[in-house]
N, C-alpha and C. Protein backbone atom coordinates (compact mmCIF):
# COMPACT_ATOMS: atom_id res chain seq x y z
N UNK A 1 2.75 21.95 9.26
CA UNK A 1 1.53 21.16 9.15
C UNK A 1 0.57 21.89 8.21
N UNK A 2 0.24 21.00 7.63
CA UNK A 2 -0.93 22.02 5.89
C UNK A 2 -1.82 22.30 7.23
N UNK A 3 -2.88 23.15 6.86
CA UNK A 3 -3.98 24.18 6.92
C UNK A 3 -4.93 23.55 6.99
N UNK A 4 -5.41 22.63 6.03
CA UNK A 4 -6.36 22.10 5.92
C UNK A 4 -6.95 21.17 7.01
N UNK A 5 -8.26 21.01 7.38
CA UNK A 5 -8.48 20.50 9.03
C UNK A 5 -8.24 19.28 8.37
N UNK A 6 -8.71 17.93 7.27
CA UNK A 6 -8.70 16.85 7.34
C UNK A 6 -7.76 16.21 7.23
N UNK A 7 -6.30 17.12 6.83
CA UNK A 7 -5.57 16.12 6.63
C UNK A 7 -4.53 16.18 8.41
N UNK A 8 -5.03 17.75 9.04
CA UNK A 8 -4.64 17.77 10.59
C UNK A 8 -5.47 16.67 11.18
N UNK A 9 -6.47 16.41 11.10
CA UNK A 9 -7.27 14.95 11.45
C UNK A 9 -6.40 13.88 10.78
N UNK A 10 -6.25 13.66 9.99
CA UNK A 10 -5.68 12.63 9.58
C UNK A 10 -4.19 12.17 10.07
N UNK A 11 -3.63 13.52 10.45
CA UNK A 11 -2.53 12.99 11.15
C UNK A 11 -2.91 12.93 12.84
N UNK A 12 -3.59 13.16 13.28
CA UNK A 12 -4.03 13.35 14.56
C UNK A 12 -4.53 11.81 14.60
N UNK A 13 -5.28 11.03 13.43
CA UNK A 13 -5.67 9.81 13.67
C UNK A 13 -4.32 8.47 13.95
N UNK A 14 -3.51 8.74 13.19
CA UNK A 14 -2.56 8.30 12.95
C UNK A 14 -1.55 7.96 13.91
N UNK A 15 -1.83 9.07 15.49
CA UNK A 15 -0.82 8.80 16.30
C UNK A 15 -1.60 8.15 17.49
N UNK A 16 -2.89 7.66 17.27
CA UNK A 16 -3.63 6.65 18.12
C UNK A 16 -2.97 5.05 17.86
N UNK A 17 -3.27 4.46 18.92
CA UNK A 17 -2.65 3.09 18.93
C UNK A 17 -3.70 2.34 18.36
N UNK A 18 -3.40 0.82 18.15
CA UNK A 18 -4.45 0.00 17.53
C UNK A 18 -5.85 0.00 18.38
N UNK A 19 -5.68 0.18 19.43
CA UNK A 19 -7.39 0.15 20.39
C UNK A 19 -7.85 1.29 20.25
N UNK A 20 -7.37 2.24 20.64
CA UNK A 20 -7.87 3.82 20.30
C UNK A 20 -8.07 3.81 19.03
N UNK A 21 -7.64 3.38 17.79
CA UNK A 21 -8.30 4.04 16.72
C UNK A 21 -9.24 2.74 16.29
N UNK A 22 -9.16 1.77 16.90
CA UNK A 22 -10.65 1.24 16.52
C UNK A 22 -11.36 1.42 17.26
N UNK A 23 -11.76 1.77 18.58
CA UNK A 23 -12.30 2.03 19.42
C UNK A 23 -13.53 3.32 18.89
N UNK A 24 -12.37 4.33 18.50
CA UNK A 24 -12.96 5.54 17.60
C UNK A 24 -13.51 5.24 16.49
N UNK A 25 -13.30 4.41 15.80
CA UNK A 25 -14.24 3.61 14.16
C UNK A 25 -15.23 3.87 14.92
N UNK A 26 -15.36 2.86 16.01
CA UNK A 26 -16.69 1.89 16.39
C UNK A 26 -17.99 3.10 16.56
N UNK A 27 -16.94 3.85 17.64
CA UNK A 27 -17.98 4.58 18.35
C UNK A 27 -18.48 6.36 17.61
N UNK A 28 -17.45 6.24 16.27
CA UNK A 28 -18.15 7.20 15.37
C UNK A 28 -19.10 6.47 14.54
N UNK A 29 -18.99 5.17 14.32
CA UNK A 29 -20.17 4.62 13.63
C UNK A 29 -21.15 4.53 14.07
N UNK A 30 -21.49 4.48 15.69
CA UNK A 30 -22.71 4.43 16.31
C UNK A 30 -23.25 6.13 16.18
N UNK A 31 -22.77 7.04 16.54
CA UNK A 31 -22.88 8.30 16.47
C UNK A 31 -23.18 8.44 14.90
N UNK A 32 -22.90 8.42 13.70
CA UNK A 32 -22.98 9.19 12.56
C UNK A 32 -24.34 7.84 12.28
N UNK A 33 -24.80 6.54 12.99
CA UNK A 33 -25.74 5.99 12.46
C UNK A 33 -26.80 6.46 13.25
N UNK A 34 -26.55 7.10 14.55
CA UNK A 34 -27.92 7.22 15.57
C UNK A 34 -29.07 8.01 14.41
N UNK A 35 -30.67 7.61 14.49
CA UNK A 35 -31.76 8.22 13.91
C UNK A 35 -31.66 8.20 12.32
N UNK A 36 -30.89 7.28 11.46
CA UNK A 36 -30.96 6.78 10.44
C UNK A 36 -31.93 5.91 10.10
N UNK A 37 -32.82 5.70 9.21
CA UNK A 37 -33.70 4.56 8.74
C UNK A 37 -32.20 3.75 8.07
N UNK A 38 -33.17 2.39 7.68
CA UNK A 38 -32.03 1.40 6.83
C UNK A 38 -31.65 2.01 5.41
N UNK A 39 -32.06 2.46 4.47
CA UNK A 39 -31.88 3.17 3.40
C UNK A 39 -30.90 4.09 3.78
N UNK A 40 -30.68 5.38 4.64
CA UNK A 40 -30.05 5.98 4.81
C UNK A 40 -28.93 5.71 5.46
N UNK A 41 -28.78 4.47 6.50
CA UNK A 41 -27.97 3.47 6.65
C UNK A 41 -26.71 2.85 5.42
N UNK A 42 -27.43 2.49 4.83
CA UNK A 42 -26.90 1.92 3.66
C UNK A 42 -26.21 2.62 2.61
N UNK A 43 -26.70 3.99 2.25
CA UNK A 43 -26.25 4.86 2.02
C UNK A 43 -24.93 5.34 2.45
N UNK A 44 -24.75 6.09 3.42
CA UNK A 44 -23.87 6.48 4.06
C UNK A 44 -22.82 5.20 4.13
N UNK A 45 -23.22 4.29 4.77
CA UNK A 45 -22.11 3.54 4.75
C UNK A 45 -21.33 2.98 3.78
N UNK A 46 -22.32 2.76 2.09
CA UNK A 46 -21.46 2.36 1.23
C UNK A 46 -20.46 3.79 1.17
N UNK A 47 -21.06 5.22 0.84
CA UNK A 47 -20.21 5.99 0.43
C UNK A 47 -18.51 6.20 1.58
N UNK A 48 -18.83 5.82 3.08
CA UNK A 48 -17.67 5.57 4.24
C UNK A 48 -16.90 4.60 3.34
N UNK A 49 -17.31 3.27 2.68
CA UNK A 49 -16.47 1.72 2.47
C UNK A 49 -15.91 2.81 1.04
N UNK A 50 -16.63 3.33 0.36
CA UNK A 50 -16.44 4.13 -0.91
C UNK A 50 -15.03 4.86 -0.79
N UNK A 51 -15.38 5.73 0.12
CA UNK A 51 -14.10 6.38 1.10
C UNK A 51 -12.93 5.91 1.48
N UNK A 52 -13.10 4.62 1.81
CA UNK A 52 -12.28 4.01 3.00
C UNK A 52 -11.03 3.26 1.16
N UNK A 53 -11.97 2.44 0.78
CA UNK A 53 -11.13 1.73 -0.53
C UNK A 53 -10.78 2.88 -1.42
N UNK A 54 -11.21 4.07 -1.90
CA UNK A 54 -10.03 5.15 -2.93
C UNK A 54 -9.26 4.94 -1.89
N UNK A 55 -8.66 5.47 -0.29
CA UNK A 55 -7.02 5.88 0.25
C UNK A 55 -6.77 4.22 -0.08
N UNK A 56 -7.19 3.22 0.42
CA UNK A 56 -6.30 2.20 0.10
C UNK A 56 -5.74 2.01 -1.43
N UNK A 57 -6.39 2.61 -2.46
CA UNK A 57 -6.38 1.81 -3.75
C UNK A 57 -4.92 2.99 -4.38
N UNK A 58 -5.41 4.86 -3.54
CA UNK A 58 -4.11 5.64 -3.63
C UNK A 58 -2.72 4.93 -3.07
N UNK A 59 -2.90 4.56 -2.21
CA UNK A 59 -1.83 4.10 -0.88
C UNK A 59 -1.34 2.45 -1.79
N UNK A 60 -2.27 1.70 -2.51
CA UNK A 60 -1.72 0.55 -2.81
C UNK A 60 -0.80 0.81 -4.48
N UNK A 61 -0.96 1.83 -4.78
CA UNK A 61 -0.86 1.82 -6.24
C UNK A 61 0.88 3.08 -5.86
N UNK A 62 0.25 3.42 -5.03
CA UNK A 62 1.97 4.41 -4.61
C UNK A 62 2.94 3.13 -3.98
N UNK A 63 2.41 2.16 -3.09
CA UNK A 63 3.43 1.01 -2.89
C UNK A 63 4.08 0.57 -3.85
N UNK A 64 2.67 -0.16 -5.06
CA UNK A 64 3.59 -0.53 -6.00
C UNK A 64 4.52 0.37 -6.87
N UNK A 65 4.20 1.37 -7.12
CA UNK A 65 5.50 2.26 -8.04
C UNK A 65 5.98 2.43 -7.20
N UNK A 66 6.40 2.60 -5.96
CA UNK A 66 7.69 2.71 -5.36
C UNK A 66 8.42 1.11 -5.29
N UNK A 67 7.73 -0.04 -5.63
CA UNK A 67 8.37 -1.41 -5.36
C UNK A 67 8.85 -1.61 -7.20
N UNK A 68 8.11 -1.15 -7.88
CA UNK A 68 8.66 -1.81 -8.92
C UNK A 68 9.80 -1.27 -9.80
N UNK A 69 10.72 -1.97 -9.89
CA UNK A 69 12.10 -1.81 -10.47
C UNK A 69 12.39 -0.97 -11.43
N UNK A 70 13.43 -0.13 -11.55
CA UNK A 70 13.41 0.94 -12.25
C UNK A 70 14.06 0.03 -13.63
N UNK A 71 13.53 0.30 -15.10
CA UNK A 71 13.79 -0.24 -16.38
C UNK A 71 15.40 -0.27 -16.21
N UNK A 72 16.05 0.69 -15.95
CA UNK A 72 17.64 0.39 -16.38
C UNK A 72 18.23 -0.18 -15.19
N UNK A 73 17.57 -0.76 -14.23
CA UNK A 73 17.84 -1.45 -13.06
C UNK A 73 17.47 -2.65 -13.71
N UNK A 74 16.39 -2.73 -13.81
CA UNK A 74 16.48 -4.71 -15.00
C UNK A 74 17.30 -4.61 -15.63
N UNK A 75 17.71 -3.94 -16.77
CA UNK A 75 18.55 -4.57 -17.71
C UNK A 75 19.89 -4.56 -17.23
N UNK A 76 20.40 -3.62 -15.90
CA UNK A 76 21.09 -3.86 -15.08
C UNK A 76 21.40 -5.39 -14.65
N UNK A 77 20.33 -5.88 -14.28
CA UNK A 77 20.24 -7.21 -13.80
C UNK A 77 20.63 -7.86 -14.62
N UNK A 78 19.70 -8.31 -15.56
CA UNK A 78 19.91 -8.83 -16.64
C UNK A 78 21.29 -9.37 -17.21
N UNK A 79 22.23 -8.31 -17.71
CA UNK A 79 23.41 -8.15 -17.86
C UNK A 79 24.29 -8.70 -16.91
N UNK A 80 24.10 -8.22 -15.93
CA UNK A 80 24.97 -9.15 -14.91
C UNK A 80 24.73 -10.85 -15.04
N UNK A 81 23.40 -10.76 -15.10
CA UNK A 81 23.21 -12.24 -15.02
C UNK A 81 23.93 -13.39 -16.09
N UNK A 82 23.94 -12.25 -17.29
CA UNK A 82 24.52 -13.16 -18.20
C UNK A 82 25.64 -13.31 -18.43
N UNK A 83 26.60 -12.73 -17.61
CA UNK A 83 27.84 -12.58 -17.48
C UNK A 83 28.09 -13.55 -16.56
N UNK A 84 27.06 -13.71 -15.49
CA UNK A 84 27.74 -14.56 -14.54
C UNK A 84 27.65 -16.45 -15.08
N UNK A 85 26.30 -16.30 -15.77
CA UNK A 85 26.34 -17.46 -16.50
C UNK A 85 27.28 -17.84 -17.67
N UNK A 86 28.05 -16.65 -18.28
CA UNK A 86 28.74 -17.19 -19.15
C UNK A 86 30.38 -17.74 -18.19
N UNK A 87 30.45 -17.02 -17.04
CA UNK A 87 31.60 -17.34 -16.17
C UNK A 87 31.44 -18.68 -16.00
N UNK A 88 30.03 -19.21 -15.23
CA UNK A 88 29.96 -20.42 -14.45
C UNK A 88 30.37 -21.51 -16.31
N UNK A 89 30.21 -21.07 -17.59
CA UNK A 89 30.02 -22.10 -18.67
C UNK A 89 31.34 -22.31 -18.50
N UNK A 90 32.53 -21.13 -18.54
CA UNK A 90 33.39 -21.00 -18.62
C UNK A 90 33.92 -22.60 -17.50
N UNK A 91 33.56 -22.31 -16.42
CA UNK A 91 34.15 -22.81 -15.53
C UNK A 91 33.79 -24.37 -15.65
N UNK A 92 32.29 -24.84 -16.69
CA UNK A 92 32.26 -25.96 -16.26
C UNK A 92 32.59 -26.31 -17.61
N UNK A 93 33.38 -25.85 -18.12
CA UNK A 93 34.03 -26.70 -19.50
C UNK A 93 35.59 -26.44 -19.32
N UNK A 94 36.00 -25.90 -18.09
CA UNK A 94 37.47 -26.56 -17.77
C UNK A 94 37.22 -27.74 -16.76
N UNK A 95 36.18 -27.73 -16.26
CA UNK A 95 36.07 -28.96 -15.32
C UNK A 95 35.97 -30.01 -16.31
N UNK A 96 35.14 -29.57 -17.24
CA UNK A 96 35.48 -31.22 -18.26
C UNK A 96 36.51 -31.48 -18.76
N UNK A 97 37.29 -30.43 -18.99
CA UNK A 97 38.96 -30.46 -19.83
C UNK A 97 39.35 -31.73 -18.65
N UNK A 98 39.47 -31.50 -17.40
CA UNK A 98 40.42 -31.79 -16.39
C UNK A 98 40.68 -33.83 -16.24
């Protein structure tokens, strides 16, 4: 396990169930807002949403390069494909011979 406390938090968050870890949102948001004016409110919370969208935008952008197809895997495809279409031509110009 790394060293570092946030990412030991971070896996520590991770093995809460869906009620427990919203439960914990909720009730760290009341705690980190207690004795805030609205300005400082607003503050903090854009920089949390600030927070919250970089891991999604890391986490969405590692999905997609792991989803998108490796170049010699298309032309992989590709190739096949046109092979199989030249089979099926094959096949439907003995059906017209017949």
């Amino acid at each position: 396990m790394s060293k570092n406390p946030i990412t030991s938090l971070n896996q520590l968050l991770l093995t809460l169930n869906p009620l427990e870890f919203a439960t914990l949102a909720y009730v760290l948001g009341l705690i980190l807002s207690d004795g805030l004016n609205p300005n400082e409110l607003s503050s903090l919370g854009n920089f949390y949403n600030l927070l919250g969208e970089t891991i999604q935008t890391i986490g969405a952008q590692a999905q997609n390069l792991d989803s998108t197809p490796n170049t010699s895997d298309v032309q992989n495809t590709v190739d096949s494909l046109k092979t199989k279409i030249g089979n099926i031509e094959e096949i439907i110009q003995k059906f017209k011979s017949i």
